[in-house]
Protein backbone atom coordinates (compact mmCIF):
# COMPACT_ATOMS: atom_id res chain seq x y z
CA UNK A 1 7.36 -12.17 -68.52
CA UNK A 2 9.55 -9.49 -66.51
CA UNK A 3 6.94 -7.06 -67.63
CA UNK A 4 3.95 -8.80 -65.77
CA UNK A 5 6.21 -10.27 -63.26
CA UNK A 6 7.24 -5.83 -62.22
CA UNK A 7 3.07 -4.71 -63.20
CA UNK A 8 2.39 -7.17 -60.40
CA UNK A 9 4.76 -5.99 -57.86
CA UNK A 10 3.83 -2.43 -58.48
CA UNK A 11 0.02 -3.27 -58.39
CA UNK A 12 0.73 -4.96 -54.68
CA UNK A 13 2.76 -2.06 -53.68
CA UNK A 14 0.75 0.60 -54.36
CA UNK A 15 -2.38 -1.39 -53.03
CA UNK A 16 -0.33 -1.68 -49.69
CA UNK A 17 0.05 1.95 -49.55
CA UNK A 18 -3.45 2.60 -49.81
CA UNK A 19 -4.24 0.45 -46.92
CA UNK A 20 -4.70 0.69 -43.19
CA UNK A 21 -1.48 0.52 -41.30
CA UNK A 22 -0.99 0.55 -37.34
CA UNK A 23 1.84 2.86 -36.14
CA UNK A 24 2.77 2.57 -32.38
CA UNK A 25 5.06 5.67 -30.84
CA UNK A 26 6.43 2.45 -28.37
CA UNK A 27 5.79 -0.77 -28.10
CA UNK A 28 7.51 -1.42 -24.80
CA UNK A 29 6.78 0.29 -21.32
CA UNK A 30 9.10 0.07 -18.39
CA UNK A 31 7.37 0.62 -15.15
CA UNK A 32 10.51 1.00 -12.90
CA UNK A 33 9.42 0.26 -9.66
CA UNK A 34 5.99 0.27 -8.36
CA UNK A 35 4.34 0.18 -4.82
CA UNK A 36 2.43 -2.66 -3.95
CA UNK A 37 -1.63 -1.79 -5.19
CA UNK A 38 0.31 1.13 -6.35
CA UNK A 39 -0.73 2.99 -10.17
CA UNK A 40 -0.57 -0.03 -12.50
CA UNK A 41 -1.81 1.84 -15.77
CA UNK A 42 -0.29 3.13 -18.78
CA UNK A 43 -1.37 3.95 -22.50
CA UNK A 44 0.56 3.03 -25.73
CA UNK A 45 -0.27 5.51 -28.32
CA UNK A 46 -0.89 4.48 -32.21
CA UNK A 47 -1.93 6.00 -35.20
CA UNK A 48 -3.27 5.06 -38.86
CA UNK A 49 -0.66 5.92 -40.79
CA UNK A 50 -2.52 4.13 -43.97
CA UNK A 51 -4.97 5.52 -46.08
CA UNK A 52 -8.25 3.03 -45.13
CA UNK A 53 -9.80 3.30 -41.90
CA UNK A 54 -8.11 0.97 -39.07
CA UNK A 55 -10.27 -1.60 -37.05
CA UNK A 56 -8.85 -3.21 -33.94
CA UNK A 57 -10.91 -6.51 -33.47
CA UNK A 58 -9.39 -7.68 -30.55
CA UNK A 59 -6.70 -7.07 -27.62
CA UNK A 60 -5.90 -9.83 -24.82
CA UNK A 61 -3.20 -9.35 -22.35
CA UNK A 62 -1.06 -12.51 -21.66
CA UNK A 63 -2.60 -13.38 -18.10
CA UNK A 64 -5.91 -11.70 -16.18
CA UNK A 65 -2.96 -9.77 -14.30
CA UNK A 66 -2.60 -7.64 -17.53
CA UNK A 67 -6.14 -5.98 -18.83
CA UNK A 68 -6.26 -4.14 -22.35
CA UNK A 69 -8.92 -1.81 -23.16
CA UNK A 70 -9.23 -0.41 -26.76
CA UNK A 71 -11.50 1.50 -28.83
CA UNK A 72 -12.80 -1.02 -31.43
CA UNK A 73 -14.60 2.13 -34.17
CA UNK A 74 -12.87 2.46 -36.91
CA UNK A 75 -9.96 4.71 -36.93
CA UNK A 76 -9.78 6.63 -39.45
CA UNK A 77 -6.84 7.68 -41.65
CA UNK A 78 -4.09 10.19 -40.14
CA UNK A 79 -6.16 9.47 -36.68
CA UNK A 80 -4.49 8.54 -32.88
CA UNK A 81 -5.95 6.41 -30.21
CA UNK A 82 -4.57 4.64 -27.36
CA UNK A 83 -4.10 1.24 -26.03
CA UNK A 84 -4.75 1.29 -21.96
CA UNK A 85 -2.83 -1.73 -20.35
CA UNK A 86 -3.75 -1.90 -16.73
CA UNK A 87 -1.58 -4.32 -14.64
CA UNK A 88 -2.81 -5.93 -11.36
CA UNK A 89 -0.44 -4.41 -8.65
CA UNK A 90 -0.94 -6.56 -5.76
CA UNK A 91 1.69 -9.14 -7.56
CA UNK A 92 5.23 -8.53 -5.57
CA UNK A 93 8.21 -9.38 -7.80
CA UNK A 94 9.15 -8.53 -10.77
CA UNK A 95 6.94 -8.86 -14.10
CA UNK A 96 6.33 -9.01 -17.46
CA UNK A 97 3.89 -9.34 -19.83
CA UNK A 98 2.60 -8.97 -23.36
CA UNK A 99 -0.70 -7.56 -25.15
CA UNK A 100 -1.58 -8.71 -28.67
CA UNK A 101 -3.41 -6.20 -30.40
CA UNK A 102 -5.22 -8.01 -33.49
CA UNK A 103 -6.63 -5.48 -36.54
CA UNK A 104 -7.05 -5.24 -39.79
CA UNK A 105 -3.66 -3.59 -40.22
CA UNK A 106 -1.28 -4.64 -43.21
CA UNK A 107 1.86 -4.04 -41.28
CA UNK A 108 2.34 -6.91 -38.38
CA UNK A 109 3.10 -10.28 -37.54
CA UNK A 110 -0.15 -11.93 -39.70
CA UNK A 111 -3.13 -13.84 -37.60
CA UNK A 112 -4.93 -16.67 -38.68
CA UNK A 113 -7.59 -15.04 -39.66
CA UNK A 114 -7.68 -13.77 -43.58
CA UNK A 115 -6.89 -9.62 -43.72
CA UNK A 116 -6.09 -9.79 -39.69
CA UNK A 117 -2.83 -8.96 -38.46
CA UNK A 118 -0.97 -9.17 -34.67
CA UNK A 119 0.91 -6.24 -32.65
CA UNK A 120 2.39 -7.01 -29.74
CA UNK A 121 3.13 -4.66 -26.54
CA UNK A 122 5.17 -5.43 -23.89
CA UNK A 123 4.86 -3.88 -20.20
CA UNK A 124 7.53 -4.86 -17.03
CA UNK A 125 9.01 -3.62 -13.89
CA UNK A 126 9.17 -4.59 -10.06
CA UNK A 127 6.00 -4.46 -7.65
CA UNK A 128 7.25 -3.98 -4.46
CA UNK A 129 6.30 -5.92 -1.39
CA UNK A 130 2.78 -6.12 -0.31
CA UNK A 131 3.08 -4.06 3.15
CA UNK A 132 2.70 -5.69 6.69
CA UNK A 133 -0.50 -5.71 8.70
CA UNK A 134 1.78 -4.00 11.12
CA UNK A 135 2.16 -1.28 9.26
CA UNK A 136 -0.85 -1.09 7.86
CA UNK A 137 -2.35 -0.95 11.81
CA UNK A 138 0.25 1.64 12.29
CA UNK A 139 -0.55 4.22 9.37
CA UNK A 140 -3.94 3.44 10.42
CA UNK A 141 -3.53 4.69 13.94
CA UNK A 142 -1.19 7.55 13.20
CA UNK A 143 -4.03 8.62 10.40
CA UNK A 144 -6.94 8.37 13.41
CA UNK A 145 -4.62 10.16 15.85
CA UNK A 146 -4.06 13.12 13.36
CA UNK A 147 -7.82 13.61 12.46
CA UNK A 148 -8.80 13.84 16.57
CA UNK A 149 -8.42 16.96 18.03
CA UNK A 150 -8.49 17.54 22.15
CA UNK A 151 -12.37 19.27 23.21
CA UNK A 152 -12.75 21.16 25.96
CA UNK A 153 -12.97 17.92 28.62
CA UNK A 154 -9.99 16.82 27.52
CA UNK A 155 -11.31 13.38 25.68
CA UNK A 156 -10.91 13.42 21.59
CA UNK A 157 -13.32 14.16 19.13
CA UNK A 158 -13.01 14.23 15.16
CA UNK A 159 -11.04 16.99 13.79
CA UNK A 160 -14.19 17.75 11.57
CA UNK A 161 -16.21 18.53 14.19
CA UNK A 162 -14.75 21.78 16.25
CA UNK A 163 -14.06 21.93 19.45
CA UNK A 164 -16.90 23.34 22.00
CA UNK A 165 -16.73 27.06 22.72
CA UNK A 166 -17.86 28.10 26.33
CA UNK A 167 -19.61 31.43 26.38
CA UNK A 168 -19.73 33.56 29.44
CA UNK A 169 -23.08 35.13 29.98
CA UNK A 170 -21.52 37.51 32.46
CA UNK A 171 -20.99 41.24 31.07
CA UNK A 172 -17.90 42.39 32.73
C-alpha cells in the first residue's frame, strides 16, 4: 500500500514538472503619482518556466478603467512575454486594481474551468487632479504667444513662417 500510495506521488510530481508553469518577475506595480491623462501604462513580465508550451486564454482587468492586453500564442518553454496593463488616467484619486490572467498554467489559484488556472496582478497609485479650464486657457495662450513672432508691421505671424525681409533695390 505505501508502495503505490509513494509510485503515485512521484508519478504526479514528475508530471507537474513537465508541465507549463507561469513565472511573473512582479506581480504588483506601484505607480507613485501620476498626472491627470498622464502615462497610465506598464508591463508585467512572465516567463514559462515549465517544460510544455504556455497558453494564456484570457486576461480582464477589474473595471474598463484597467485594460490588459496579452499575447494569446503559445509560449513556449524557457520563453518571456509581457502583460500590458493600461490604466485610464483621467480618474483623480487614488486607485487600485487587479488583472486576472487565466492559462493553462499548473502553478496558480485554479479556475473553473478543467486544466485552467488564475494569476492575479495588481496595479495602484494616485492620479492627480484633473487641471482647471483656467489653466488649461492659460498654457494655451502662453503656447500661442511663444509660437508668434513680431513681422516687419509690427502685427504677429506664426513662428513657422519667417518674418518678411525688405530688399533695397538701390546699389549704394
Amino acid at each position: 500500500m505505501k508502495k503505490t500510495l509513494l509510485s503515485l506521488f512521484f508519478l504526479a510530481f514528475a508530471g507537474m514538472s513537465m508541465a507549463q508553469v507561469i513565472s511573473f518577475e512582479k506581480t504588483v506595480h506601484d505607480f507613485g503619482t501620476i498626472d491627470y491623462a498622464g502615462n497610465g501604462t506598464t508591463y508585467f513580465v512572465y516567463k514559462n518556466t515549465g517544460k510544455k508550451p504556455l497558453i494564456i486564454t484570457k486576461a480582464k482587468g477589474s473595471c474598463g478603467c484597467t485594460v490588459p492586453v496579452v499575447n494569446k500564442d503559445p509560449l513556449m518553454p524557457g520563453m518571456s512575454d509581457s502583460v500590458m496593463v493600461k490604466y485610464d488616467t483621467k480618474r483623480p484619486g487614488n486607485f487600485q486594481k487587479s488583472v486576472t490572467i487565466t492559462s493553462n498554467s499548473t502553478v496558480g489559484a485554479k479556475g473553473n474551468t478543467a486544466g485552467q488556472s488564475r494569476s492575479f496582478l495588481k496595479i495602484k497609485g494616485k492620479v492627480g487632479a484633473k487641471p482647471s479650464q483656467n489653466s488649461v486657457n492659460l498654457l494655451n495662450k502662453n503656447k500661442t504667444k511663444s509660437m508668434m513672432a513680431p513681422s516687419s508691421n509690427g502685427a504677429k505671424a506664426p513662428a513657422t513662417r519667417p518674418a518678411p525681409v525688405r530688399v533695397s533695390s538701390k546699389k549704394g
